[in-house]
N, C-alpha and C. Protein backbone atom coordinates (compact mmCIF):
# COMPACT_ATOMS: atom_id res chain seq x y z
N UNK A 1 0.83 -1.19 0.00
CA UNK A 1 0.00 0.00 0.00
C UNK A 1 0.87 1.24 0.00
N UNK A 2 0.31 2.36 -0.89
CA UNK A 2 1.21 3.51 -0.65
C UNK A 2 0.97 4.14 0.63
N UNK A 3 1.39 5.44 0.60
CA UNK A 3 1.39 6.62 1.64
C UNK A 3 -0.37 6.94 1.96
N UNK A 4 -0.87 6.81 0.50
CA UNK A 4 -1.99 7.39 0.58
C UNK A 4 -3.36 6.49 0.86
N UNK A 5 -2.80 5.06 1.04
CA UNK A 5 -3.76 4.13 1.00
C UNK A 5 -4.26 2.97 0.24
N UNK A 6 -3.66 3.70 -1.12
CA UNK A 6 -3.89 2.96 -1.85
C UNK A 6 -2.84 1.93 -2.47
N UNK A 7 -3.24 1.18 -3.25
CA UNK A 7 -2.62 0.07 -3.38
C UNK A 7 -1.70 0.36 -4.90
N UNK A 8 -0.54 -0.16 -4.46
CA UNK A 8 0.47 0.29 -5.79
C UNK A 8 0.64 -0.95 -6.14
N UNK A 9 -0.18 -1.51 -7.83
CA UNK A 9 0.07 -2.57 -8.23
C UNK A 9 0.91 -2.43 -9.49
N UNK A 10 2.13 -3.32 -9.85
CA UNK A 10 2.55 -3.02 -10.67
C UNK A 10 2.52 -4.36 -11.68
N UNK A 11 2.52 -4.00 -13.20
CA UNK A 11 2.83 -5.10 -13.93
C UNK A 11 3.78 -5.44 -14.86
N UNK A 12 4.32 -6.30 -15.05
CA UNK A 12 5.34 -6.19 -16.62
C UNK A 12 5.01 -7.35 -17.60
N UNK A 13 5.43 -6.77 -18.82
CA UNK A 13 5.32 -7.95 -19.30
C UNK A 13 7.01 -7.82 -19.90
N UNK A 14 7.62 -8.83 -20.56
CA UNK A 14 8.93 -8.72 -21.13
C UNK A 14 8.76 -8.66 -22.56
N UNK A 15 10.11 -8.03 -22.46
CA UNK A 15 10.48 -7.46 -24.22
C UNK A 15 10.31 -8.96 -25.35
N UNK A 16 9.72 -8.17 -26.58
CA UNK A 16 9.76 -9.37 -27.31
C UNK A 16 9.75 -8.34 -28.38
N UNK A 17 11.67 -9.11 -28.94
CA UNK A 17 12.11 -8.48 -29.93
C UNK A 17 11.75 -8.61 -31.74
N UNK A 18 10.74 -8.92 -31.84
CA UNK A 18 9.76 -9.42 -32.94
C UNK A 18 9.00 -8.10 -33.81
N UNK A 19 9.25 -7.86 -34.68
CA UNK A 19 8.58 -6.65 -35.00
C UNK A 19 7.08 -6.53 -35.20
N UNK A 20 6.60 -7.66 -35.39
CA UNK A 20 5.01 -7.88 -35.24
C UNK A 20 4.38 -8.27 -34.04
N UNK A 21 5.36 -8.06 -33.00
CA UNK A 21 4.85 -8.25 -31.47
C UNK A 21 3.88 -6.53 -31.16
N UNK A 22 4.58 -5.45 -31.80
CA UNK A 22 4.35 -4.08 -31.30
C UNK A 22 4.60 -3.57 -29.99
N UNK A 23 6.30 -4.28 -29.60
CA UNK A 23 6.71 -3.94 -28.13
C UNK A 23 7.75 -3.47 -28.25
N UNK A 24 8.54 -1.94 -27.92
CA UNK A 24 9.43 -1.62 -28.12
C UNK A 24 10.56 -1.87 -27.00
N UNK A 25 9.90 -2.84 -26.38
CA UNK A 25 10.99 -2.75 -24.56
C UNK A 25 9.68 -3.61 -23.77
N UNK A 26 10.42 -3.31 -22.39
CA UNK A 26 9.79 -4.10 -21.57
C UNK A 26 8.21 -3.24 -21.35
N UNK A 27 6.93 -3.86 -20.99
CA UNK A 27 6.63 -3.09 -20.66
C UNK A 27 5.75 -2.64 -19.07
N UNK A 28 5.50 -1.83 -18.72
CA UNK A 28 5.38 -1.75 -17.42
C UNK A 28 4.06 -0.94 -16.72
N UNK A 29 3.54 -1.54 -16.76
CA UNK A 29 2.00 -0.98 -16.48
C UNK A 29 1.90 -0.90 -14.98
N UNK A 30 1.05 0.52 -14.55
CA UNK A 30 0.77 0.76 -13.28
C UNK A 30 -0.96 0.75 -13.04
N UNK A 31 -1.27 -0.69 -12.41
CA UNK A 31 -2.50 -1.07 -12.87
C UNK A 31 -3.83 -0.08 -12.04
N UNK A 32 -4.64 0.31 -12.33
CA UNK A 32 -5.48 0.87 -11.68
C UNK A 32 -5.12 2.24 -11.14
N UNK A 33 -5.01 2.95 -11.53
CA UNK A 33 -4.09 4.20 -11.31
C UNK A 33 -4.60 5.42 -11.93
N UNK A 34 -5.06 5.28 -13.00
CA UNK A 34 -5.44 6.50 -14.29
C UNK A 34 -6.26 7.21 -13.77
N UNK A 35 -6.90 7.90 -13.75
CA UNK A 35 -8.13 9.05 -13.67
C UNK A 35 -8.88 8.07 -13.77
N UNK A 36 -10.27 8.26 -12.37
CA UNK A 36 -11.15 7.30 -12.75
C UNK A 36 -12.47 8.63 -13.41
N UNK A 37 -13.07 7.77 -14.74
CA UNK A 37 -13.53 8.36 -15.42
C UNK A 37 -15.28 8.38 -15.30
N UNK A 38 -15.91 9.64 -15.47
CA UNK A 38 -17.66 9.36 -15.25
C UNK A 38 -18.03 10.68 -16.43
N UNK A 39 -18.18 9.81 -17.45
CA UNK A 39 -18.44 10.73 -19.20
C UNK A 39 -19.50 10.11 -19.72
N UNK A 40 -19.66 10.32 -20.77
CA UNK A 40 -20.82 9.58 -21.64
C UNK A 40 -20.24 8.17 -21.67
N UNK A 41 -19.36 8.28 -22.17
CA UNK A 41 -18.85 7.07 -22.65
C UNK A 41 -18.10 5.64 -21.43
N UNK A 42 -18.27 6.50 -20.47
CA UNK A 42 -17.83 5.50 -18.91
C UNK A 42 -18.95 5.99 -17.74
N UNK A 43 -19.96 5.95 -17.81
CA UNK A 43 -21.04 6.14 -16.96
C UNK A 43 -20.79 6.01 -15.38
N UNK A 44 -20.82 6.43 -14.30
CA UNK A 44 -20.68 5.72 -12.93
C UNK A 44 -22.20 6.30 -12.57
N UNK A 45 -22.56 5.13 -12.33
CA UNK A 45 -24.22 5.48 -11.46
C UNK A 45 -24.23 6.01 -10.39
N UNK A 46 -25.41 7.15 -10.33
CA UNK A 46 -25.54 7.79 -9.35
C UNK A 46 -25.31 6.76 -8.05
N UNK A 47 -25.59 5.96 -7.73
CA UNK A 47 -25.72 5.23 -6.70
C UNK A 47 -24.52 4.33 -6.49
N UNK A 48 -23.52 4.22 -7.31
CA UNK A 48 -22.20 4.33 -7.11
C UNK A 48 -21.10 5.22 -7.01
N UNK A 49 -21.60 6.28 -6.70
CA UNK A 49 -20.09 7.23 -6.93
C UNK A 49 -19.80 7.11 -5.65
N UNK A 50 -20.16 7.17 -4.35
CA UNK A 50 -19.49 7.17 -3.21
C UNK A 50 -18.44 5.93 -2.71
N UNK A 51 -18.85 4.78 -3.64
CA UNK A 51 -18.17 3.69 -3.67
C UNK A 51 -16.24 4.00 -4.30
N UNK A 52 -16.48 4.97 -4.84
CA UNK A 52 -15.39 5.48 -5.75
C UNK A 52 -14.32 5.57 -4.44
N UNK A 53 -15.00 6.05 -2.94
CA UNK A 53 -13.80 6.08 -1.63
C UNK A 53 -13.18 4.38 -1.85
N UNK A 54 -14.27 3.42 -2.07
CA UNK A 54 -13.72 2.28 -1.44
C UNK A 54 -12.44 1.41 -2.32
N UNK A 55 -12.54 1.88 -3.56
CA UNK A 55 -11.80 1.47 -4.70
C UNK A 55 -10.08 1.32 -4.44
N UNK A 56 -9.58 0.29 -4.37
CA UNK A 56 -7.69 0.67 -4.42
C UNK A 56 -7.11 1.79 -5.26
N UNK A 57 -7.79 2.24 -5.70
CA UNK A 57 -6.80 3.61 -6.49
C UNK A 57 -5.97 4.59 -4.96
N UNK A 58 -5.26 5.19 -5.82
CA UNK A 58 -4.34 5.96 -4.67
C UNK A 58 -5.44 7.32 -5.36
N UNK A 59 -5.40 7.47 -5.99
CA UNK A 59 -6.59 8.56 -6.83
C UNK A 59 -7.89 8.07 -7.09
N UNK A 60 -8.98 9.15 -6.30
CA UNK A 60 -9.94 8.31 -6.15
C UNK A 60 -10.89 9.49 -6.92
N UNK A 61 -10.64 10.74 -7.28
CA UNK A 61 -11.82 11.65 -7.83
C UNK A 61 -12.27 10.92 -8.91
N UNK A 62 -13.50 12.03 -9.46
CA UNK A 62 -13.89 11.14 -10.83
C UNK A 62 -13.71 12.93 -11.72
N UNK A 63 -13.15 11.79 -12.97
CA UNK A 63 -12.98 12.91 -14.35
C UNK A 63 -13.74 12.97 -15.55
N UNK A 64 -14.28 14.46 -15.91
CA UNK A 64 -15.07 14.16 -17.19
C UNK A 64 -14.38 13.65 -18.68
N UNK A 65 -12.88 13.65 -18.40
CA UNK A 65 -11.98 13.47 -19.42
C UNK A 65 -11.35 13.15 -19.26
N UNK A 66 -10.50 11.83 -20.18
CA UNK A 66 -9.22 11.77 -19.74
C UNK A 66 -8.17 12.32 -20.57
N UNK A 67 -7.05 13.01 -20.01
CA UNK A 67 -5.72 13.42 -21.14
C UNK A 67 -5.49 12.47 -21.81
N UNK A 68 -4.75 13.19 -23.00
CA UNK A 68 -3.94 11.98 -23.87
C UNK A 68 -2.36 12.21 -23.20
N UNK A 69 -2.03 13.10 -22.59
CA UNK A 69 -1.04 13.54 -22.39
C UNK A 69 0.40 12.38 -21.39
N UNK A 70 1.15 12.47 -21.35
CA UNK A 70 1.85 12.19 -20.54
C UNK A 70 1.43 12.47 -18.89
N UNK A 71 0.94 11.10 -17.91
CA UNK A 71 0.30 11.39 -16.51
C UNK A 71 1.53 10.93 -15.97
N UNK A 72 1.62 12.16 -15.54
CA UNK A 72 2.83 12.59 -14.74
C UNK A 72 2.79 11.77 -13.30
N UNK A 73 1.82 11.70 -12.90
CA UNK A 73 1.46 11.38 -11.72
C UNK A 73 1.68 9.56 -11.65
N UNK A 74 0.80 9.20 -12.88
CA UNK A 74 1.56 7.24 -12.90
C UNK A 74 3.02 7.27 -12.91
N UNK A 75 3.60 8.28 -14.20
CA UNK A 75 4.58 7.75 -14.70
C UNK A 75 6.19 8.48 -13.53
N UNK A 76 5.90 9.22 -12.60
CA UNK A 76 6.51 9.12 -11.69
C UNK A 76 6.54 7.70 -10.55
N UNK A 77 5.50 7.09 -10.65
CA UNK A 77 5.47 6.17 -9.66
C UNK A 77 6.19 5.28 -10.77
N UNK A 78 5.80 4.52 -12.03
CA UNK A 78 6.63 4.13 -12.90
C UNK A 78 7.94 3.89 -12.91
N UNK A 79 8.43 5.26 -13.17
CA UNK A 79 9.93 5.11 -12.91
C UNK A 79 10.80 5.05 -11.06
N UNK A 80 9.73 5.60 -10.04
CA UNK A 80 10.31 4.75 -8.69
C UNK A 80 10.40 3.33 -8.85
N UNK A 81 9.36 2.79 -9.56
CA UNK A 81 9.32 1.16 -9.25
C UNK A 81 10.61 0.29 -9.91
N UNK A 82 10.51 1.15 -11.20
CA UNK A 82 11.77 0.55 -12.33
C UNK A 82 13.63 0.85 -11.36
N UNK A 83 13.36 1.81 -11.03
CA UNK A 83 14.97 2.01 -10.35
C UNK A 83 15.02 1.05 -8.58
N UNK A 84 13.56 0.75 -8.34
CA UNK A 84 13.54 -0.35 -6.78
C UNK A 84 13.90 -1.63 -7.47
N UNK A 85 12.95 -1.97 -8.24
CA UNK A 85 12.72 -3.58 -8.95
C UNK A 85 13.36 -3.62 -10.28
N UNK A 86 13.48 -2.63 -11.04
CA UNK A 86 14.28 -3.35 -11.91
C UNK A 86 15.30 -2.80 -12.73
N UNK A 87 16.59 -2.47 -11.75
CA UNK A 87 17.86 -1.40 -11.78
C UNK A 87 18.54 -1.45 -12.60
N UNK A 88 18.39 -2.68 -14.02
CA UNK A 88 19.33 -2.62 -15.38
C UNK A 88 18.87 -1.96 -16.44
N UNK A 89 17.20 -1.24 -15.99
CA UNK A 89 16.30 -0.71 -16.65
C UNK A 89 16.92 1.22 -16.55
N UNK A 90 16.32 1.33 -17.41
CA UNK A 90 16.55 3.30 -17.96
C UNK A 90 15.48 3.69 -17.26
N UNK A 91 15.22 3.82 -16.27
CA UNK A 91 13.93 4.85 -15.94
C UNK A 91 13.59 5.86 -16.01
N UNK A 92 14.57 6.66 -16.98
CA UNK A 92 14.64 7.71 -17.39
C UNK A 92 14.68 7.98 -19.66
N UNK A 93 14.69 6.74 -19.46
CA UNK A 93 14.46 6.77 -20.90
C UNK A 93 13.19 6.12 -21.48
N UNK A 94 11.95 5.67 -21.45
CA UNK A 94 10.94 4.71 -21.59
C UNK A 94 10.74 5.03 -23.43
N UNK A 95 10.35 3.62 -23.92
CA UNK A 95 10.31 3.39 -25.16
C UNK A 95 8.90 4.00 -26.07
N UNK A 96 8.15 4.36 -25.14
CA UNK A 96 6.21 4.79 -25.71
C UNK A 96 5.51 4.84 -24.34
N UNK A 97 4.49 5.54 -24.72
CA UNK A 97 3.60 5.72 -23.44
C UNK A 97 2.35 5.39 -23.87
N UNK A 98 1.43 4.77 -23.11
CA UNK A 98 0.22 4.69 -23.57
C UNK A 98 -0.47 4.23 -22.18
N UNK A 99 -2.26 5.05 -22.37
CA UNK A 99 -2.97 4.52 -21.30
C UNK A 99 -3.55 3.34 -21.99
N UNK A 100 -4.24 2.88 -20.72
CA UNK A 100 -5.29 1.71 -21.13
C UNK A 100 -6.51 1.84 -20.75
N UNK A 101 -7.57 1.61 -21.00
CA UNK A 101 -8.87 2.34 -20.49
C UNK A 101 -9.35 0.37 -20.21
N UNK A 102 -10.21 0.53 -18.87
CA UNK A 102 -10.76 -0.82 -18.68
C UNK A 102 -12.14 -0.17 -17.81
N UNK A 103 -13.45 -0.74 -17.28
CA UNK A 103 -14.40 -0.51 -16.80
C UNK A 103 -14.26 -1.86 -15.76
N UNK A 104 -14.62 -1.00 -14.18
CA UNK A 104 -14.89 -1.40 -13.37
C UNK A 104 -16.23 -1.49 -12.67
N UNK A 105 -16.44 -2.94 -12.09
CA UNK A 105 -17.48 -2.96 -11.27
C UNK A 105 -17.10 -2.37 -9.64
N UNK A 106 -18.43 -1.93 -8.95
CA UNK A 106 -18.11 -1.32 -7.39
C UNK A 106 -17.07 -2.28 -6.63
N UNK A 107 -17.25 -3.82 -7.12
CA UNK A 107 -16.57 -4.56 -6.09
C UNK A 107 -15.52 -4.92 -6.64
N UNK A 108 -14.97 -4.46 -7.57
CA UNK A 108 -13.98 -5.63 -8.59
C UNK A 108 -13.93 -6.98 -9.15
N UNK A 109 -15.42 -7.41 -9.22
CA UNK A 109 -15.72 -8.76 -9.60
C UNK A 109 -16.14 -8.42 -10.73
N UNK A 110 -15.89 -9.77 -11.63
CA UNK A 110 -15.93 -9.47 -13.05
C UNK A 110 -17.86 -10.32 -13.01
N UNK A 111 -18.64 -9.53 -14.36
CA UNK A 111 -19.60 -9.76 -14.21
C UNK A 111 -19.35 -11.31 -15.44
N UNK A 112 -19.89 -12.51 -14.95
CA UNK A 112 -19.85 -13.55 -16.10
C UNK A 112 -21.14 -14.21 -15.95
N UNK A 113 -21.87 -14.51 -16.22
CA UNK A 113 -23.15 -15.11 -16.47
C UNK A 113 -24.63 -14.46 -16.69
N UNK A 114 -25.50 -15.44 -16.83
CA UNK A 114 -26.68 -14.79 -17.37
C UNK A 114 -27.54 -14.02 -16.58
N UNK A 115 -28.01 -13.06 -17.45
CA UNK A 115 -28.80 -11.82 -17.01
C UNK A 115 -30.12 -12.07 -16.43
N UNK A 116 -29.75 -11.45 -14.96
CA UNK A 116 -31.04 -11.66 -13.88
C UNK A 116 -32.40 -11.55 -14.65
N UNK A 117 -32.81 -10.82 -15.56
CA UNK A 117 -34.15 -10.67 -16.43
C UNK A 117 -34.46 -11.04 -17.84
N UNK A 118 -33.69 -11.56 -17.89
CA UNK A 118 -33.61 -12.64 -19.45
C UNK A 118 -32.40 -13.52 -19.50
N UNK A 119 -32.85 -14.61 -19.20
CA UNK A 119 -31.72 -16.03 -19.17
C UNK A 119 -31.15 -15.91 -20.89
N UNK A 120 -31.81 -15.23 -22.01
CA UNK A 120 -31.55 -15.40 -22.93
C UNK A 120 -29.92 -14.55 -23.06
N UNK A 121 -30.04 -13.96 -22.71
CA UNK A 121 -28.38 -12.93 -22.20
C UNK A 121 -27.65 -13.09 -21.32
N UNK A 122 -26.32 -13.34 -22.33
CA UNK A 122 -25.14 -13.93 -21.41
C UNK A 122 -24.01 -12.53 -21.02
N UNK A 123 -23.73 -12.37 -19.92
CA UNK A 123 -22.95 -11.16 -19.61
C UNK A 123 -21.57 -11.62 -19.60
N UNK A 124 -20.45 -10.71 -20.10
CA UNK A 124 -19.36 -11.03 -19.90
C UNK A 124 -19.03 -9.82 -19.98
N UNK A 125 -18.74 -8.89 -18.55
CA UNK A 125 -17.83 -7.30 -18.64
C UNK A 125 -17.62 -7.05 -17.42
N UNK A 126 -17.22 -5.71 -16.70
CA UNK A 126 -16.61 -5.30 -15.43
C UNK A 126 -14.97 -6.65 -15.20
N UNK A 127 -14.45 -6.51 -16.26
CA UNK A 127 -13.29 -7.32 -16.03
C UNK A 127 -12.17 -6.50 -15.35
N UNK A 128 -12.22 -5.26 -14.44
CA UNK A 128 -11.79 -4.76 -13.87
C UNK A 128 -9.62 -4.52 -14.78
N UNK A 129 -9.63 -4.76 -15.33
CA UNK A 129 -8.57 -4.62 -15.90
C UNK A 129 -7.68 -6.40 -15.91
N UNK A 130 -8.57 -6.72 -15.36
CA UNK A 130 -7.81 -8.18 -15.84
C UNK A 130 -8.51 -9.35 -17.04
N UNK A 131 -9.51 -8.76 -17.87
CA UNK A 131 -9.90 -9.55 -18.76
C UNK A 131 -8.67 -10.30 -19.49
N UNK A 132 -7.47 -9.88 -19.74
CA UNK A 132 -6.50 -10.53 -20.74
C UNK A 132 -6.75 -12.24 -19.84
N UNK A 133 -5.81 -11.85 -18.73
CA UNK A 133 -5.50 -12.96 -18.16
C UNK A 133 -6.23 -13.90 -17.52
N UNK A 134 -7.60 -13.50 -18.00
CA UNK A 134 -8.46 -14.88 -17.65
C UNK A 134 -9.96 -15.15 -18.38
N UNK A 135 -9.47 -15.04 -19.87
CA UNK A 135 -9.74 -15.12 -20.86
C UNK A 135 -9.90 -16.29 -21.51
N UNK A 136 -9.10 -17.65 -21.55
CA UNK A 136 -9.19 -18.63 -21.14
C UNK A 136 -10.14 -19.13 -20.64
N UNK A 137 -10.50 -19.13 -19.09
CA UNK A 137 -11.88 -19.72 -18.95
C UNK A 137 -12.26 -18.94 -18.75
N UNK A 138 -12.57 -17.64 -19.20
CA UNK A 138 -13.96 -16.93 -19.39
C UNK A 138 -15.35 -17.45 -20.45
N UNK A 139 -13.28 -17.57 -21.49
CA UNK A 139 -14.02 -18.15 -22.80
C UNK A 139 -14.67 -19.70 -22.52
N UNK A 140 -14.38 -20.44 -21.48
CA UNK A 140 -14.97 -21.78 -21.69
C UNK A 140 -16.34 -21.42 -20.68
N UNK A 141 -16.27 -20.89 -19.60
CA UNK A 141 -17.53 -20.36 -19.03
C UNK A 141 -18.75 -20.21 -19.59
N UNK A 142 -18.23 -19.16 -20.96
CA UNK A 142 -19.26 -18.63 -21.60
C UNK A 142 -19.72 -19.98 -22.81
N UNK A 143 -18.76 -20.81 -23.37
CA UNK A 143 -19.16 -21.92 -23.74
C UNK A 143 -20.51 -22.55 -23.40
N UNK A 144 -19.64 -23.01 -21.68
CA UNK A 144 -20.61 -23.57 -21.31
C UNK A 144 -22.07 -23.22 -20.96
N UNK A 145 -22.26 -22.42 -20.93
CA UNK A 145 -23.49 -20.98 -20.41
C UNK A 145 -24.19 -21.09 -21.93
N UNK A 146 -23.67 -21.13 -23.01
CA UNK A 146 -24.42 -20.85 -24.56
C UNK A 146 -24.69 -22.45 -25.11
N UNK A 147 -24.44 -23.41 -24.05
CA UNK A 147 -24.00 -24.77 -25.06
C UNK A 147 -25.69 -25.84 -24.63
């Protein structure tokens, strides 16, 4: 946990020197961190925004926008983590920047099965930023749920 409470999760994945990979270096994601967002396009229900205290972000406001810009604010924590954990690294040189946008549920549970008011609808979203990695049996879940 940081200073502020919140939880500093970090991720990497490793370099893969392949030009059709689209990885210029290692890369290093600071998960849950970004501006949490309440726009047209990322809704937070009235009846969830106070939940927004309970969330692991170290930043907990909500934004009508997000920058495209360089967030100074991840990418300082970024480069602390790279010079603690991983000191053969440039933390002062990084290869690209990019956010990632993911939608969260209040609790961080991912929503997977069928819809309380029509069994005919199968839900699969609120993957809280981990849809990649459990994708796999999401996908056989939902198999089984349509089969």
């Amino acid at each position: 946990r940081g200073k502020e409470g919140g939880c500093m999760y970090f991720y990497t994945t490793p370099h893969v020197p392949i030009q059709s990979s689209g990885s210029a270096g290692v890369k290093i994601g600071f998960h849950r961190q970004g501006p949490l967002l309440d726009s047209d396009e990322f809704v937070v229900a009235e009846s969830t925004r106070a939940l927004a205290g309970q969330l692991p972000h170290i930043r907990k406001e909500l934004k009508a926008a997000q920058d495209s810009d360089l967030d100074e604010f991840a990418w300082q924590h970024v480069q602390d983590f790279v010079r603690r954990k991983m000191p053969c690294l440039d933390a002062d040189a990084p290869a690209g920047y990019m956010r990632c946008r993911y939608q969260m549920t209040p609790d961080l549970k991912m929503i997977v099965g069928r819809h309380p008011d029509d069994p005919e609808v199968v839900l699969a979203c609120g993957f809280s930023g981990s849809g990649f990695q459990f994708a796999p049996a999401i996908s056989e879940a939902l198999v089984a749920l349509v089969s």
